[in-house]
Protein backbone atom coordinates (compact mmCIF):
# COMPACT_ATOMS: atom_id res chain seq x y z
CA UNK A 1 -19.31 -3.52 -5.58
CA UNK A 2 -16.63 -5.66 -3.07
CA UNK A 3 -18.13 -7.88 -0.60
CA UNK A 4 -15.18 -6.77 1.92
CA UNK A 5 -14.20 -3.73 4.01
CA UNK A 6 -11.37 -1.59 3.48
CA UNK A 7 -8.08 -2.45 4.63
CA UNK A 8 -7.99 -0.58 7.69
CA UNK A 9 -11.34 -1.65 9.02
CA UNK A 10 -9.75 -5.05 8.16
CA UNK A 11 -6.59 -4.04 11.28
CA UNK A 12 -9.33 -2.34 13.88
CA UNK A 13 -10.79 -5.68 14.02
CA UNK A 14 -8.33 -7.01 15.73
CA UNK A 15 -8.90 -4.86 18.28
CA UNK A 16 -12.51 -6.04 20.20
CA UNK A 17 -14.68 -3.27 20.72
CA UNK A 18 -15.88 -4.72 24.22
CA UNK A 19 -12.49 -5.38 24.93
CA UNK A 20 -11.41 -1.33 24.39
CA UNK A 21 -14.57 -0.33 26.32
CA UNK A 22 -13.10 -2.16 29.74
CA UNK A 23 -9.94 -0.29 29.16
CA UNK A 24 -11.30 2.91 28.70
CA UNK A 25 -13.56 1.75 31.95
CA UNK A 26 -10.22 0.75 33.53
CA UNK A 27 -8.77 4.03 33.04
CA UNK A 28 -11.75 6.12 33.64
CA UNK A 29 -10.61 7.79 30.27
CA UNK A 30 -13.80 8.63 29.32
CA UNK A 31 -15.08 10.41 32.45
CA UNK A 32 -16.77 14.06 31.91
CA UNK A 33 -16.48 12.97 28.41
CA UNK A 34 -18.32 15.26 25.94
CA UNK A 35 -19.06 13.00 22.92
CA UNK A 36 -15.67 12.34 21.30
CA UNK A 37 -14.67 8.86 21.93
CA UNK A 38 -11.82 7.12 22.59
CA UNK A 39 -11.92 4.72 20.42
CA UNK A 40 -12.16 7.55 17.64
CA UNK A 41 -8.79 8.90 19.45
CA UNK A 42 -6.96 5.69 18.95
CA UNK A 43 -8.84 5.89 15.35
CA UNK A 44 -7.16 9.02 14.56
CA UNK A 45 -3.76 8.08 15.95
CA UNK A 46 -3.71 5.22 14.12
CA UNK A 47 -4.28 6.73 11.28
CA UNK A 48 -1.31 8.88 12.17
CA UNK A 49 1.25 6.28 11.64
CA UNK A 50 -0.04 4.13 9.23
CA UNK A 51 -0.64 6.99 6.92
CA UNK A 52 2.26 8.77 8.39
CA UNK A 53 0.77 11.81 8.83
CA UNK A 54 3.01 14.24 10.04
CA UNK A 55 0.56 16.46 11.85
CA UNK A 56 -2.89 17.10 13.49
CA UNK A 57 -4.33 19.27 10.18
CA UNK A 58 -3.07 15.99 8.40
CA UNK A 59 -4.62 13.60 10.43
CA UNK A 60 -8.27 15.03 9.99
CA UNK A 61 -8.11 16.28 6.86
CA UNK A 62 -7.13 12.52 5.57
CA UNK A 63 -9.95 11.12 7.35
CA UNK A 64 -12.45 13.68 6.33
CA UNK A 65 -11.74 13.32 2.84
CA UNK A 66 -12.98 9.70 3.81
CA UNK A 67 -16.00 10.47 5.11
CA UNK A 68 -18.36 8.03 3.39
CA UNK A 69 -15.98 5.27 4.96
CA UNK A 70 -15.66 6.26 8.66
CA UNK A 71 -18.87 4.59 10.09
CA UNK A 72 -17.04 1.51 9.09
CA UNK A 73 -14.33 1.94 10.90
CA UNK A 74 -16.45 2.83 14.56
CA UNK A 75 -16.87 6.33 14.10
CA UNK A 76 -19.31 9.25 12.75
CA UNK A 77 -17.05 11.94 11.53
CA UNK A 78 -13.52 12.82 11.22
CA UNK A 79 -12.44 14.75 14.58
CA UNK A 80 -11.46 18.57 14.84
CA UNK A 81 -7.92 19.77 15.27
CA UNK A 82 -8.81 20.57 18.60
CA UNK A 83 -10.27 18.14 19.92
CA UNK A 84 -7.37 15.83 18.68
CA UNK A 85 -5.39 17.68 21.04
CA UNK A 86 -6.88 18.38 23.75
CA UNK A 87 -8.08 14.49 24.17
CA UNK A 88 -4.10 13.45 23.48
CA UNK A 89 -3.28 16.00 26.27
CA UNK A 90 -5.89 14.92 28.72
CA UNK A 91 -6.64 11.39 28.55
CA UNK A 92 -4.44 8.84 29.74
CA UNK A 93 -1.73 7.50 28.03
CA UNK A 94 -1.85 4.45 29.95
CA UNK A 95 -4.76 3.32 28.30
CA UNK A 96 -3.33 2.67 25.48
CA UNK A 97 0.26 1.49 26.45
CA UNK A 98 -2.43 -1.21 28.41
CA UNK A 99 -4.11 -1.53 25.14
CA UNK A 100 -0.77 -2.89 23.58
CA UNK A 101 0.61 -5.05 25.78
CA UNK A 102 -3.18 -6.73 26.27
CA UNK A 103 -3.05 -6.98 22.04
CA UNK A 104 0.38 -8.85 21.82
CA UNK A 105 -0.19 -11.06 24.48
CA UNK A 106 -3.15 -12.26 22.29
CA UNK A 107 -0.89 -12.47 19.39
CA UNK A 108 1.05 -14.29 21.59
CA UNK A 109 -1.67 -16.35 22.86
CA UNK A 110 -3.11 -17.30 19.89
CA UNK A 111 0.66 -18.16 18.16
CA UNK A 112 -0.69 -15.74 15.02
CA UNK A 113 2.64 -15.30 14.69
CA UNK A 114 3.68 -18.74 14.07
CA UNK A 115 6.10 -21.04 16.80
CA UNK A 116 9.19 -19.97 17.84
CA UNK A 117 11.47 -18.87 14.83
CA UNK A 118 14.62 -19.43 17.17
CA UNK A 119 17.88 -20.64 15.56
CA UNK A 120 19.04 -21.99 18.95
CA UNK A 121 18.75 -25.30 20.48
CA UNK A 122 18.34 -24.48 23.93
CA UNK A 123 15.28 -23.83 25.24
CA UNK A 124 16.24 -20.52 27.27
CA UNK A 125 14.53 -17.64 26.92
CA UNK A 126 16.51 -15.65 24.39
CA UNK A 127 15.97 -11.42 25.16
CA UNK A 128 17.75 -8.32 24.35
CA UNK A 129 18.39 -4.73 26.37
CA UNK A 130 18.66 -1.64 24.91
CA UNK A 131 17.45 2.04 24.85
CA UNK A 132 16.74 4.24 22.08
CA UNK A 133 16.97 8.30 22.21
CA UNK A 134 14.51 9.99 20.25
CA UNK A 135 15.81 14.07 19.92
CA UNK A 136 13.61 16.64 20.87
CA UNK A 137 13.05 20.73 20.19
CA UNK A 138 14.14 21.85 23.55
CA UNK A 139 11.78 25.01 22.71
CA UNK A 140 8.75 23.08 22.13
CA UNK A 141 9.24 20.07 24.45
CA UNK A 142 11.13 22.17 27.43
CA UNK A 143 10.02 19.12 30.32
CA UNK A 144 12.52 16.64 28.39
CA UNK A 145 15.81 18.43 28.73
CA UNK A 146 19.19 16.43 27.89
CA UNK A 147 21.74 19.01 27.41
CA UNK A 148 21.91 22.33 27.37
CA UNK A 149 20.62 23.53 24.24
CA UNK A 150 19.08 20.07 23.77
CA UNK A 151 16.25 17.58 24.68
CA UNK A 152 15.19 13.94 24.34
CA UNK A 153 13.65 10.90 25.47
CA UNK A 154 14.51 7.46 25.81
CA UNK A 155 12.66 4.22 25.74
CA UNK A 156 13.86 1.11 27.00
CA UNK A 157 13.68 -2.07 25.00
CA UNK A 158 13.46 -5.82 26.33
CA UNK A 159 13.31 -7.77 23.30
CA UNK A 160 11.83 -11.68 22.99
CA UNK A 161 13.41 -13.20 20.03
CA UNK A 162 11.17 -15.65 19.87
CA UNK A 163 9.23 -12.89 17.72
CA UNK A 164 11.27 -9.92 17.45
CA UNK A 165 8.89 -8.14 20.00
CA UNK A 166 8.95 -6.29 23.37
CA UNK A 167 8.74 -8.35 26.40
CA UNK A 168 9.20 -4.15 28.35
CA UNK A 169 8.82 -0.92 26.94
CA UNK A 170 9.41 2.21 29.37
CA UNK A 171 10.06 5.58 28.43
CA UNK A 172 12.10 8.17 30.17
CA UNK A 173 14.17 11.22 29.93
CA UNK A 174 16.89 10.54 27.72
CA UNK A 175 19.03 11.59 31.26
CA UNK A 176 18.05 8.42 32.71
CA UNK A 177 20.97 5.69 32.92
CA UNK A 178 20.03 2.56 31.15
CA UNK A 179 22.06 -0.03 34.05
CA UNK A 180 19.22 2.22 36.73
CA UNK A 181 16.32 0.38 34.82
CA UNK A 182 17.72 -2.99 33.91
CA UNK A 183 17.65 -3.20 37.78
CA UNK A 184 13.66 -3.16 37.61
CA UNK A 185 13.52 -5.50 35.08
CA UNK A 186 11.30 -9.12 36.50
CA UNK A 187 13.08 -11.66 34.88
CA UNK A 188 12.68 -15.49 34.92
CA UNK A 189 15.59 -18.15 35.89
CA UNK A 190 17.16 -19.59 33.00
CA UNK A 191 16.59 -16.30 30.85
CA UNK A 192 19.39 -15.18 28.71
CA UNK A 193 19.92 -10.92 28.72
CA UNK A 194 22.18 -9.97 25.58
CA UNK A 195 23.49 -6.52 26.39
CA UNK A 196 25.99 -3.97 24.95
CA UNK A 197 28.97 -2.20 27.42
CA UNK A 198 26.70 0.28 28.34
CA UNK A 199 24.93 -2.04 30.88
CA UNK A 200 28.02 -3.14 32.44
CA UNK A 201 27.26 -3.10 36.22
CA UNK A 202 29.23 -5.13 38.93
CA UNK A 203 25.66 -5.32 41.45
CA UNK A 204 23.55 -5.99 38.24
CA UNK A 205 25.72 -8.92 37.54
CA UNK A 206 26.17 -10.35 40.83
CA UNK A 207 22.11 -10.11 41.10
CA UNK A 208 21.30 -11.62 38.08
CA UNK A 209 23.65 -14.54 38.98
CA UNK A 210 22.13 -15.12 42.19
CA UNK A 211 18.59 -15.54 40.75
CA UNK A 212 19.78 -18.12 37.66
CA UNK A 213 19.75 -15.65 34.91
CA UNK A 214 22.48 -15.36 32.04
CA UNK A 215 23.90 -12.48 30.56
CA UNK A 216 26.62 -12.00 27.50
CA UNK A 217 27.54 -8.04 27.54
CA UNK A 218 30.03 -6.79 25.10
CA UNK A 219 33.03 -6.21 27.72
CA UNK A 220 34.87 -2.46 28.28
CA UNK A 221 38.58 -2.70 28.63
CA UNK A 222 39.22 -1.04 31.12
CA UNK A 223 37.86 -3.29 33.40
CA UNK A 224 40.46 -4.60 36.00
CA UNK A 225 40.39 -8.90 36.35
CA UNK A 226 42.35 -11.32 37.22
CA UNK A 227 42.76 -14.36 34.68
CA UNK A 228 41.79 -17.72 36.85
CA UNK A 229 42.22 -20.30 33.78
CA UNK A 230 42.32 -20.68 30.00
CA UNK A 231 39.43 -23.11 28.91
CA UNK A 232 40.21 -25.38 25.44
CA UNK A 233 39.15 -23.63 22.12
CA UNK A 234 36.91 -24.93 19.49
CA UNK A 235 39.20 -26.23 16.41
CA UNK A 236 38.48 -24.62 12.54
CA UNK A 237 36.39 -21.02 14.66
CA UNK A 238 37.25 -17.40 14.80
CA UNK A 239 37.58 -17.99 18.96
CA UNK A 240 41.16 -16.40 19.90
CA UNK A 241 40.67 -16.53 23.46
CA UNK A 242 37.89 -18.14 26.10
CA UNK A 243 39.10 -17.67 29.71
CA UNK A 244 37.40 -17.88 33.18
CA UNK A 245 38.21 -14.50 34.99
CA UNK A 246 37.64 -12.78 38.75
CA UNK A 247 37.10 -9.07 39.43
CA UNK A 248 39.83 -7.43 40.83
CA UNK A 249 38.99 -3.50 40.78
CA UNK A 250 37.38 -2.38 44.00
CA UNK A 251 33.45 -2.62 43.23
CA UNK A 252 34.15 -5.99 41.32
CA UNK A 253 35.24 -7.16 44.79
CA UNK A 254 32.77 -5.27 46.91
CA UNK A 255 29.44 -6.81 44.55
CA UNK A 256 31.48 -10.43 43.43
CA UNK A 257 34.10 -11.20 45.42
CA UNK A 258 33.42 -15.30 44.68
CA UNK A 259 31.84 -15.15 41.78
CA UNK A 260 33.63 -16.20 38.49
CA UNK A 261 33.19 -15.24 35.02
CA UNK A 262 33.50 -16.34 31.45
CA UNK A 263 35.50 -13.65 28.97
CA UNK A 264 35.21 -14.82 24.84
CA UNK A 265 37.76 -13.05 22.17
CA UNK A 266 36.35 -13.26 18.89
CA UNK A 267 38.36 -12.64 15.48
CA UNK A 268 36.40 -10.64 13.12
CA UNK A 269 38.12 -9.87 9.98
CA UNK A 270 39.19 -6.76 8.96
CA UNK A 271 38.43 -5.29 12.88
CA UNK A 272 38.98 -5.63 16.23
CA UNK A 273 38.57 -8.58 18.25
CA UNK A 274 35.16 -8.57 19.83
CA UNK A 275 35.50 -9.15 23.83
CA UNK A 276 32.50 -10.80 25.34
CA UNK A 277 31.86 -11.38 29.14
CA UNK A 278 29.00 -13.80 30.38
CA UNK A 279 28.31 -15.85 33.54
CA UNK A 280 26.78 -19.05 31.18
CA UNK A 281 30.12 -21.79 31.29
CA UNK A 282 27.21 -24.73 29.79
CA UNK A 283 27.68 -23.46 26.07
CA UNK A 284 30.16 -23.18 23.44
CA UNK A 285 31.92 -20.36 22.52
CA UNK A 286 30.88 -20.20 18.92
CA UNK A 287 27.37 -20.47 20.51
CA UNK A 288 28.01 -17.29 23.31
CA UNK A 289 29.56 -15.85 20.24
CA UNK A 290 26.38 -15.93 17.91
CA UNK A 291 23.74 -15.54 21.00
CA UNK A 292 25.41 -11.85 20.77
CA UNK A 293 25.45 -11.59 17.27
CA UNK A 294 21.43 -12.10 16.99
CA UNK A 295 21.52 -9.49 19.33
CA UNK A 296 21.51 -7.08 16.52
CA UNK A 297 17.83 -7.77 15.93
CA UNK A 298 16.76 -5.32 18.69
CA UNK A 299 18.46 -2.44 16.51
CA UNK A 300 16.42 -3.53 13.33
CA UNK A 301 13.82 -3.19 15.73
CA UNK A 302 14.33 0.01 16.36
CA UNK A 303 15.04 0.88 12.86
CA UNK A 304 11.93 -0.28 11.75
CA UNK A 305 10.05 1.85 14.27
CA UNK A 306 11.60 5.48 13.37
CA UNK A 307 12.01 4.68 9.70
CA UNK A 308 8.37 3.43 8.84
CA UNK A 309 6.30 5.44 11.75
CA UNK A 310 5.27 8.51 13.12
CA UNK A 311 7.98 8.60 15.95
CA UNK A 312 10.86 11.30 15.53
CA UNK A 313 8.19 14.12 15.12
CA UNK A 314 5.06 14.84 17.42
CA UNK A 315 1.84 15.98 16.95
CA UNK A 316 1.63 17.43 20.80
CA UNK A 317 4.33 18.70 22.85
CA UNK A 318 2.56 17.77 26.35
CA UNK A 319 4.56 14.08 27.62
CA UNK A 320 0.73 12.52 27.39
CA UNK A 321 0.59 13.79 24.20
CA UNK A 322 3.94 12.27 23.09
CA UNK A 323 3.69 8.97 25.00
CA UNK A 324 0.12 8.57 23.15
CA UNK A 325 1.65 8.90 19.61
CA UNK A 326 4.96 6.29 20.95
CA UNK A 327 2.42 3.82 22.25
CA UNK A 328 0.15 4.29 19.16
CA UNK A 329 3.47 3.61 17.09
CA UNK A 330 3.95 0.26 18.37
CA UNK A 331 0.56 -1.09 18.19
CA UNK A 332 0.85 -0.19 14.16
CA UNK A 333 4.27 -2.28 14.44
CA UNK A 334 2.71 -5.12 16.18
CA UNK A 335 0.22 -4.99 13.35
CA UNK A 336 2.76 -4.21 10.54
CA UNK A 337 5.20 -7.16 11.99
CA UNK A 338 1.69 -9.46 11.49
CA UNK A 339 1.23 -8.72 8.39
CA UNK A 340 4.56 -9.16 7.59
CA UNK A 341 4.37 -12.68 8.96
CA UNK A 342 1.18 -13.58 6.86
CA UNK A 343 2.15 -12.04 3.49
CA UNK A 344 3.75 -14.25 1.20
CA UNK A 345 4.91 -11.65 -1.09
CA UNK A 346 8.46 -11.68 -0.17
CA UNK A 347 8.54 -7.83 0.55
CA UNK A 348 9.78 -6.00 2.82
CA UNK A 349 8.66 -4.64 6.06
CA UNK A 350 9.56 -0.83 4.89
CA UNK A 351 7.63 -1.38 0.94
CA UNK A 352 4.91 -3.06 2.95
CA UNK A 353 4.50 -0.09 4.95
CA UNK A 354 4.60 1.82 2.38
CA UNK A 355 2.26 0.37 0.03
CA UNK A 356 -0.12 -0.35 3.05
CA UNK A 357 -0.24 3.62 3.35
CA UNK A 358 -1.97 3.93 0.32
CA UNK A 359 -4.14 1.33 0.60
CA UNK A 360 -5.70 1.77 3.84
CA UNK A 361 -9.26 2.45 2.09
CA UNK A 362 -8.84 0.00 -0.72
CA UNK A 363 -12.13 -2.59 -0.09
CA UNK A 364 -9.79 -5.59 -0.59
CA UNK A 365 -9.58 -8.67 1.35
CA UNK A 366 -6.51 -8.54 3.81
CA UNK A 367 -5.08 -11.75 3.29
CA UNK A 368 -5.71 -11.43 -0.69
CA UNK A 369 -4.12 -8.43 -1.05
CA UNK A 370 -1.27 -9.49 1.31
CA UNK A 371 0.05 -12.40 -1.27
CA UNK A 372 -1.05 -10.03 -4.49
CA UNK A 373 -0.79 -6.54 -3.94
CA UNK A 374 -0.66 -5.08 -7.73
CA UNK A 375 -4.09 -7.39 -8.73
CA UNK A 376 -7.01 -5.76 -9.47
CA UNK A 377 -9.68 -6.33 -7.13
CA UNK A 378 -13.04 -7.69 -8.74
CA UNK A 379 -15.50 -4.93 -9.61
CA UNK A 380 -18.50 -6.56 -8.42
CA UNK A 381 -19.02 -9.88 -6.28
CA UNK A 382 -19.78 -13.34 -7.95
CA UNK A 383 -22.93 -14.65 -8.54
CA UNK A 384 -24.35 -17.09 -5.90
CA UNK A 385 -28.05 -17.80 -6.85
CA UNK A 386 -28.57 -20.17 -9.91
CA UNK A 387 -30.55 -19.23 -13.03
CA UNK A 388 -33.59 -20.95 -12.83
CA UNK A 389 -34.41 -22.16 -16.90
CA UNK A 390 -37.76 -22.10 -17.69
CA UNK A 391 -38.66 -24.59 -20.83
């Protein structure tokens, strides 16, 4: 006998029942309710990616083959096939994209995942832009066309490096331009926005700089500007170039006819020079240059997501259905990337995915099997009454 729960009991307590019951009350996703739960949807979705089960028959045939272990975890029995669906089809997905965002900002909260990890000095906010575009079977999922014999959606990424998490998540079409919703984003003064070309915008930029915020954008070149004045380069760097600049095309008029900007040539080896454009003239070059270099984090990030979770194929083909499973899929990263931050195994995030898959109903304690994961647990729990001797 172990003295703990399993491993995935272990993660749903991180999630307060009382705390899930006001969402569920917030969303009225319970009403006319006949029995199944939503806390034994999110449960079963759950289950979906951290298992990575690749379909409903999956999904409750894994957890009815733990049946002696479910009333553990909050629930009575493993659900039917379709039920599964027609809950993810008619209940809210809102509840649990609310359910996320009210989890991290504990995580947050709370600092479980340790201070900031930033390798900056300055004490701007640090975020990155960018979409992602998850393809879709324009047969099954007809409501998400992209092209013509295509489909897809798209989610939209704000990224705090202070943790390698979202700050916004919203998913679209994959039609949707991604400069249309970096227009909606509510950003604080000071903020730094690290963007690729694809977000180039003449109003977005003239915006931005009129509220305090700071962008570096890898520049197109076929932009049109007018060269105002060479600034001095840093001695012993891979800086070719640092110039201030001024729109000259017709919309870079229109949208900034004062304004002035900063435009960085980098050497990189081997490749061509990397032009960067940013409205920040406080900093160094080398230090504009390697705010967009830690931009690549937001693509591990979404690496991480489709490689180690349930998110290029669906269980459902309704856009509930599919926003359920995408929302589900980052609350198991927000879990994953905690685990990840406790463990100190030295593994990776992908082996401790994987090896967290088949362990999800191992009765080992969390943090113990974190640092050791090939020990074998004890078989029955130490002895805490003394012997009483008798002379």
């Amino acid at each position: 006998m172990v003295a703990v729960a399993s491993l995935f009991n272990q993660l749903l307590q991180h999630f307060p029942r009382t705390e899930f019951a006001s969402l569920v009350r917030k969303h009225r996703a319970e009403d006319r309710a006949k029995g199944f739960t939503c806390w034994t949807q999110f449960v079963a979705m759950l289950f979906c990616q951290l298992s990575h089960c690749s379909s409903l028959r999956d999904i409750c045939n894994g957890l009815s083959c733990s049946m002696g272990k479910l009333v553990h975890l909050g629930i009575g029995r493993a659900p039917n096939k379709s039920t599964l669906s027609y809950a993810n089809e008619k209940r809210p997905a809102s509840l649990f994209e609310d359910l996320f965002w009210t989890a991290l900002n504990r995580f947050r909260s709370t600092e479980l995942f340790g201070g900031r990890r930033s390798r900056f000095r300055f004490k701007n906010k640090l975020l990155s832009l960018d979409s992602t575009t998850i393809s879709l079977c324009l047969n099954l999922f007809p409501w998400a066309r992209f092209k013509t014999i295509k489909g897809g959606i798209k989610a939209h990424v704000l990224l705090d490096h202070d943790d390698y998490l979202p700050r916004y998540v919203f998913i679209t079409t994959a039609k949707q331009s991604d400069v249309q919703m970096a227009h909606f984003l509510s950003l604080s003064p000071g903020s730094i926005i690290v963007m690729d070309r694809g977000y180039i915008d003449y109003q977005l930029f003239a915006n931005w700089t009129a509220r305090g915020i700071f962008f570096v954008v890898r520049m197109r070149h076929d932009l049109n500007w007018t060269l105002l004045n060479q600034r001095p380069l840093p001695k012993h760097r891979h800086i070719i170039a640092d110039q201030t600049l001024k729109f000259s095309s017709q919309w870079g008029r229109r949208y900034c006819p004062n304004l002035e900007f900063r435009r960085i040539v980098i050497d990189i080896e081997g490749e061509e020079p990397l032009v960067l454009l940013t409205n920040h003239f406080d900093f160094g070059a080398t230090t504009i240059a390697e705010i967009y270099r830690d931009r690549w984090q937001i693509e591990v990030f979404f690496k991480a997501v489709k490689q180690n979770l349930k998110i290029k194929s669906f269980v459902g083909t309704s856009p509930n259905a599919l926003y359920i499973q995408i929302w589900t899929a980052l609350i198991a990263m927000l879990l994953l990337k905690w685990l990840h931050h406790l463990s100190k195994a030295r593994w990776s995030l992908s082996n401790l995915a994987t090896l967290l898959r088949m362990n999800l109903f191992t009765y080992r304690d969390l943090r113990s099997w974190l640092d050791h994961p090939f020990c074998t647990p004890p078989l029955a729990p130490l002895q805490t009454q003394l012997n009483l001797e008798f002379l």
